[in-house]
C-alpha atoms as a PDB file:
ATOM      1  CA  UNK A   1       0.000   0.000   0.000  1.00  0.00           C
ATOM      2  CA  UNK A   2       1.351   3.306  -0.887  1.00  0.00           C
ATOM      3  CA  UNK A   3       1.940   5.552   1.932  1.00  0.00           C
ATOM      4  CA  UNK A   4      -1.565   7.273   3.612  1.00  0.00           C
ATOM      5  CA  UNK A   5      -3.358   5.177   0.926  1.00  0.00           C
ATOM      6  CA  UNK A   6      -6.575   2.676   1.643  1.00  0.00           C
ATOM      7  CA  UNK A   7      -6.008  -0.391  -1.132  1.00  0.00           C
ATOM      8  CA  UNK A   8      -9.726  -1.084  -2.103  1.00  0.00           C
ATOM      9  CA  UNK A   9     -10.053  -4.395  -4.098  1.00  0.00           C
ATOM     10  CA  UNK A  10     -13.537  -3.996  -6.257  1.00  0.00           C
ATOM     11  CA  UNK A  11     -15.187  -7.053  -7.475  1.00  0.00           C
ATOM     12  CA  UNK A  12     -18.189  -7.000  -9.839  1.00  0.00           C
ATOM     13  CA  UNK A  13     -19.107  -8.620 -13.339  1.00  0.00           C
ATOM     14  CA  UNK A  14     -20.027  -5.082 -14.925  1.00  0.00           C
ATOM     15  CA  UNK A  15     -16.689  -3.812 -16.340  1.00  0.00           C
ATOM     16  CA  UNK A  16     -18.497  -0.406 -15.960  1.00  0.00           C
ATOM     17  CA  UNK A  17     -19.364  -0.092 -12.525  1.00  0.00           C
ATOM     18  CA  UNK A  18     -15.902  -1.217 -11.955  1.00  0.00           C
ATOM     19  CA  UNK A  19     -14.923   1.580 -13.898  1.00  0.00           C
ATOM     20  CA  UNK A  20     -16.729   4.126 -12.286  1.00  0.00           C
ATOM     21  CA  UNK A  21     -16.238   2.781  -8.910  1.00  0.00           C
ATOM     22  CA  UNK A  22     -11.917   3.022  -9.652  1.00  0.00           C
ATOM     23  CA  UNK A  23     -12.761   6.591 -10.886  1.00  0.00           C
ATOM     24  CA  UNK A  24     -14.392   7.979  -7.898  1.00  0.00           C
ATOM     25  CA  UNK A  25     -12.464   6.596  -5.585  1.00  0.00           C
ATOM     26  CA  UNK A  26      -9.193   7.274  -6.759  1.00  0.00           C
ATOM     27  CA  UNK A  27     -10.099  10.276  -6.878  1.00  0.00           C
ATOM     28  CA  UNK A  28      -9.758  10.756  -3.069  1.00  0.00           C
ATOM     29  CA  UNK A  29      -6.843   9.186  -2.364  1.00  0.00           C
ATOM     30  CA  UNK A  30      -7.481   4.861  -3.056  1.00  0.00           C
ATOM     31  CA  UNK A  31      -5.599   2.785  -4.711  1.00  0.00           C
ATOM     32  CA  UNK A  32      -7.688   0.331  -6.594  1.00  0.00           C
ATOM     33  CA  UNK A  33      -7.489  -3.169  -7.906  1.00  0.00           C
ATOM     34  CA  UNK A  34     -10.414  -4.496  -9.943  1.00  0.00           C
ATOM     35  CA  UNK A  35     -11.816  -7.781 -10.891  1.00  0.00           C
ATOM     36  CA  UNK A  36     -15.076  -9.314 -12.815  1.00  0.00           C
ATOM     37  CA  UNK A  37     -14.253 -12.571 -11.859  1.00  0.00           C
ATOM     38  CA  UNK A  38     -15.314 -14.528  -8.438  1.00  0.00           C
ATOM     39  CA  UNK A  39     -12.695 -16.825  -9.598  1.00  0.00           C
ATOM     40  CA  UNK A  40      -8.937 -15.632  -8.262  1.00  0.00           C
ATOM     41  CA  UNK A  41      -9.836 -13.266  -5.936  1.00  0.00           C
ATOM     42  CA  UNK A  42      -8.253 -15.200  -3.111  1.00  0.00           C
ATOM     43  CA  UNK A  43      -5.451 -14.921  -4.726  1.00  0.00           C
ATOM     44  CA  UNK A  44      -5.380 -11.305  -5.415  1.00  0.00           C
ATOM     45  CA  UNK A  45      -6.481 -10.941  -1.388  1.00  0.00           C
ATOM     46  CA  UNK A  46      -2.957 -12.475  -1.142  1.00  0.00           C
ATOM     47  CA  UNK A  47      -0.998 -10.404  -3.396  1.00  0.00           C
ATOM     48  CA  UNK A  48      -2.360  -7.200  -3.014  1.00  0.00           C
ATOM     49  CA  UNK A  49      -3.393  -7.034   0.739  1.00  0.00           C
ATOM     50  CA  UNK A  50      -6.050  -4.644  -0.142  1.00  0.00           C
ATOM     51  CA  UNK A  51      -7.957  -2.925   3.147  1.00  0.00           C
ATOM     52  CA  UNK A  52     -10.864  -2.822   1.686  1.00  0.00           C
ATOM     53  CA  UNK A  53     -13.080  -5.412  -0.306  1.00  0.00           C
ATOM     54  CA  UNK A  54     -16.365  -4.219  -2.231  1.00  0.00           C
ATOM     55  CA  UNK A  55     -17.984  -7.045  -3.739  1.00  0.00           C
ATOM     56  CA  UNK A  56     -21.229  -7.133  -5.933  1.00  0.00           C
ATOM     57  CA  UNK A  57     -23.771  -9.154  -4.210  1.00  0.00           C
ATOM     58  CA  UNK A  58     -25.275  -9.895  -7.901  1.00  0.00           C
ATOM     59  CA  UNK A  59     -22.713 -12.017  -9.620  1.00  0.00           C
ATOM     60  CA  UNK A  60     -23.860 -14.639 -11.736  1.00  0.00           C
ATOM     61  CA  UNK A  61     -21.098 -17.099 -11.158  1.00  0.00           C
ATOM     62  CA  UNK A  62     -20.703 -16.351  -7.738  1.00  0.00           C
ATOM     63  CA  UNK A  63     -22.463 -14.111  -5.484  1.00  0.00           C
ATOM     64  CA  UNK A  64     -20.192 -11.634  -3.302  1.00  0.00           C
ATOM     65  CA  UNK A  65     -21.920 -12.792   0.606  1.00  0.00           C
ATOM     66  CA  UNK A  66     -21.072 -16.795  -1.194  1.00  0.00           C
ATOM     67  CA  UNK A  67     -17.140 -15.384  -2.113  1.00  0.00           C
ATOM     68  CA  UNK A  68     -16.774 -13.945   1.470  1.00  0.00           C
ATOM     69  CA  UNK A  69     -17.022 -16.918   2.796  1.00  0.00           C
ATOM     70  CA  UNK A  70     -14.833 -18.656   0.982  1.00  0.00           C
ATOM     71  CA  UNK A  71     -11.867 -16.079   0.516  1.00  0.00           C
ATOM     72  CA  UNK A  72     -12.051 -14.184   3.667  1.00  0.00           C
ATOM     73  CA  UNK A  73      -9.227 -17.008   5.243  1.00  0.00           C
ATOM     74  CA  UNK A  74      -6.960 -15.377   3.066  1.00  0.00           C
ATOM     75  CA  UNK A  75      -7.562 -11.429   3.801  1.00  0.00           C
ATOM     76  CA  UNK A  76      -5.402  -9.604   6.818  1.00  0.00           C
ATOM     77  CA  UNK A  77      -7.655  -9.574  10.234  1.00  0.00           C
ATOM     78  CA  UNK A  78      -8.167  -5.773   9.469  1.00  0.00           C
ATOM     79  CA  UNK A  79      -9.402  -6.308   5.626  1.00  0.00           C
ATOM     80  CA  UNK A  80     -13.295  -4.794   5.543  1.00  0.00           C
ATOM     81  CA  UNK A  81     -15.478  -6.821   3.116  1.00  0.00           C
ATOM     82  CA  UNK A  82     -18.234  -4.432   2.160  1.00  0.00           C
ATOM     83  CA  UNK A  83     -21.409  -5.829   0.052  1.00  0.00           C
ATOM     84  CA  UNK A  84     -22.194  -3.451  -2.516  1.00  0.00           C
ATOM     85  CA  UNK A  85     -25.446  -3.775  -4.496  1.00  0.00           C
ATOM     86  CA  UNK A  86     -28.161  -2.154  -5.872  1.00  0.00           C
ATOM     87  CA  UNK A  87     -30.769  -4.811  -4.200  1.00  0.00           C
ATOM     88  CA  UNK A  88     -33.012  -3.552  -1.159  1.00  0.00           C
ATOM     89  CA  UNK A  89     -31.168  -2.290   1.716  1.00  0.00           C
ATOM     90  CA  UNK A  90     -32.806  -4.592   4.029  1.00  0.00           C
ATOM     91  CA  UNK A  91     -32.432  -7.568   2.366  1.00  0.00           C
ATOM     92  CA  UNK A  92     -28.391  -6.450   2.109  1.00  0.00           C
ATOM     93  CA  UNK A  93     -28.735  -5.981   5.968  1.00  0.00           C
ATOM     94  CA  UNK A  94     -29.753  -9.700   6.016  1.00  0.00           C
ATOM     95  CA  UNK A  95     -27.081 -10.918   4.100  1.00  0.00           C
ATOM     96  CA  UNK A  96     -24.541  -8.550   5.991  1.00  0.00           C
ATOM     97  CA  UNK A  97     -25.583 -11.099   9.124  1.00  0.00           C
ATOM     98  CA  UNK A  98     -25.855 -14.021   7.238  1.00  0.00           C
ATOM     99  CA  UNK A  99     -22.270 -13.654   5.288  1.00  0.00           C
ATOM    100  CA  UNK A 100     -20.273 -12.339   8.231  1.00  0.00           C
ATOM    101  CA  UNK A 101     -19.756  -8.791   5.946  1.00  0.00           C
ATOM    102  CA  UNK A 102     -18.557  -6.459   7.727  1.00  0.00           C
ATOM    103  CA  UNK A 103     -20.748  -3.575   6.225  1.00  0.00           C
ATOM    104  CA  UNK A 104     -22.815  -2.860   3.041  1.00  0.00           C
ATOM    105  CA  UNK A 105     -22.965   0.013   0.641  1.00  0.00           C
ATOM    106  CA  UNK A 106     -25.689   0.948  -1.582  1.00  0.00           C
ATOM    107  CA  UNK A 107     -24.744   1.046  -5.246  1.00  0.00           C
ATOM    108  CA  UNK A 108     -26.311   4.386  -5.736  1.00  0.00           C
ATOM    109  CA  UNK A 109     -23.357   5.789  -3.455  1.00  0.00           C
ATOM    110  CA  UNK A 110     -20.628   6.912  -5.856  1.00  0.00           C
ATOM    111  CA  UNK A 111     -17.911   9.456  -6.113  1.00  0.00           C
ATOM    112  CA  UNK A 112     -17.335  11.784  -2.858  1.00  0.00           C
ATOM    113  CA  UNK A 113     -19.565   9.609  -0.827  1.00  0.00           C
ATOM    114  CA  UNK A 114     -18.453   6.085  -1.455  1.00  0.00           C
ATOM    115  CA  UNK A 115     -14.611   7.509  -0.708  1.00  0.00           C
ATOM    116  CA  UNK A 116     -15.886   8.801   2.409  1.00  0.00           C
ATOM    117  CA  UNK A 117     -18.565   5.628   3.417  1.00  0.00           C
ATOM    118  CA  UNK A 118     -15.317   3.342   2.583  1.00  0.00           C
ATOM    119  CA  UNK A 119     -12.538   5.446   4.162  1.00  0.00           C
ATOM    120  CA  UNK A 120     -15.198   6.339   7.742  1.00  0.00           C
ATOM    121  CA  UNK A 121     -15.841   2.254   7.857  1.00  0.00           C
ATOM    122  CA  UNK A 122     -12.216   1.365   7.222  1.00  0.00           C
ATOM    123  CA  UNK A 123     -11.279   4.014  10.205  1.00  0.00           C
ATOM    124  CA  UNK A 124     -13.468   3.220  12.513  1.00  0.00           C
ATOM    125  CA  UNK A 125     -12.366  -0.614  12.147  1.00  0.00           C
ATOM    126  CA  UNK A 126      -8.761   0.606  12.971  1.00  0.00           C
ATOM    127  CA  UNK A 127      -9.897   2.665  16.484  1.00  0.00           C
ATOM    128  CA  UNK A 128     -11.918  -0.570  17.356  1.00  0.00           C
ATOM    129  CA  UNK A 129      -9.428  -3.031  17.288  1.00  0.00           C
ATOM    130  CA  UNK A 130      -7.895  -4.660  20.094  1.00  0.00           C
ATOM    131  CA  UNK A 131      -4.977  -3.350  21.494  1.00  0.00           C
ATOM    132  CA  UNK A 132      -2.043  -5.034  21.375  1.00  0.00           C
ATOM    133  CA  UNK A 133      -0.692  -6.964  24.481  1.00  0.00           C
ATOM    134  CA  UNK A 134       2.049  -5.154  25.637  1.00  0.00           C
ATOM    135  CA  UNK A 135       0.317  -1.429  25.228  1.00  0.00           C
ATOM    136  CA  UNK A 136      -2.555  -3.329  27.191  1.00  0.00           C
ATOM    137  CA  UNK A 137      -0.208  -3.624  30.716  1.00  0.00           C
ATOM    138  CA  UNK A 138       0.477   0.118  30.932  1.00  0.00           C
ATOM    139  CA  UNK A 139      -2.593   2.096  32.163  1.00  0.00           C
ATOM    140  CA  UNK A 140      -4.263   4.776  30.189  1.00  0.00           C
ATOM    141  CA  UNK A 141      -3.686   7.848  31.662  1.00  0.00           C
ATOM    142  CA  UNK A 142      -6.395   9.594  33.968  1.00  0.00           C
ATOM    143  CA  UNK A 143      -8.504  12.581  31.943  1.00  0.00           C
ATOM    144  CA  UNK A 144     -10.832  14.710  33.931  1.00  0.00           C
ATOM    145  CA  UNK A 145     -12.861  14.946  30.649  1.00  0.00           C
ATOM    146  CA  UNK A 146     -14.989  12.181  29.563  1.00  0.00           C
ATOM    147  CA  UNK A 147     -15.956  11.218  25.650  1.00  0.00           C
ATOM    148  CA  UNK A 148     -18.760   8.746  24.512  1.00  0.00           C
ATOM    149  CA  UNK A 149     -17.833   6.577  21.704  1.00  0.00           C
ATOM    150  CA  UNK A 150     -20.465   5.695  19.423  1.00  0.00           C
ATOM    151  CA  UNK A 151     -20.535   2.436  18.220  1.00  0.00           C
ATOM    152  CA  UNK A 152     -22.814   1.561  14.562  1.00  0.00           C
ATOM    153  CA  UNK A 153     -23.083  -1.997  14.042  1.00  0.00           C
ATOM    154  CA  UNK A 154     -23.554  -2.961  10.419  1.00  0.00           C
ATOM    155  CA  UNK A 155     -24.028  -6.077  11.280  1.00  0.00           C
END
């Protein structure tokens, strides 16, 4: 991954969304990798180490909640998969819980907004995750202030 830059891997059969979806997102700072095939994306999870995975729910061959669970073994333990169709939003909730995805995106969100959907999910993974053992011994330090973290589950 380039310095500062989220890696987005983008997988749908329509070689224009894919387009468009690389264009606007680029745009803002991404680097993309695309794919129509189902086929081979473990392997490109393995070679590119993207942070982000958007896959088409609608794929003939394959549907994207059916690749997650077979390729998500070989993405990093930080790698989002986000579903990403046009399909009704609660029926993509549904399959957010039934896949184990970690999110879902509209396909009507492009340019501006998908960057900032995909860049918000991808940071909020990175404040949630555990810390690591040894920064886990030392107490935090006192504050007088106090701050409520909000927590949305897309799952």
């Amino acid at each position: 991954m380039a310095e500062g830059k989220l890696k987005a891997l983008v997988v749908d059969d329509d070689p224009l969304v894919l387009e468009l979806v690389e264009r606007s997102i680029s745009r803002y700072g991404f680097d993309v990798v695309t794919t129509r095939a189902a086929l081979g994306v473990a392997n490109l999870l393995r070679t590119e180490q993207p942070d982000i995975v958007l896959l088409d729910v609608n794929i003939p061959a394959l549907s994207g909640d059916r690749i997650l669970g077979v390729v998500r073994q070989f993405a990093g333990p930080d790698t989002l998969f986000i579903l990403y169709s046009s399909m009704d939003e609660s029926r993509l909730r549904e399959l957010v819980r039934a896949s184990g995805a970690d999110g879902y995106i509209p396909k009507g969100v492009t340019g501006p907004e998908l960057a900032l959907k995909l860049s918000g999910m991808h940071h909020k993974r990175m404040a949630n995750r555990p810390t690591p053992a040894l920064q886990r011994d030392v107490p935090a330090p006192q504050s007088q202030s106090t701050t409520a973290q909000v927590s949305v589950a897309s799952r």
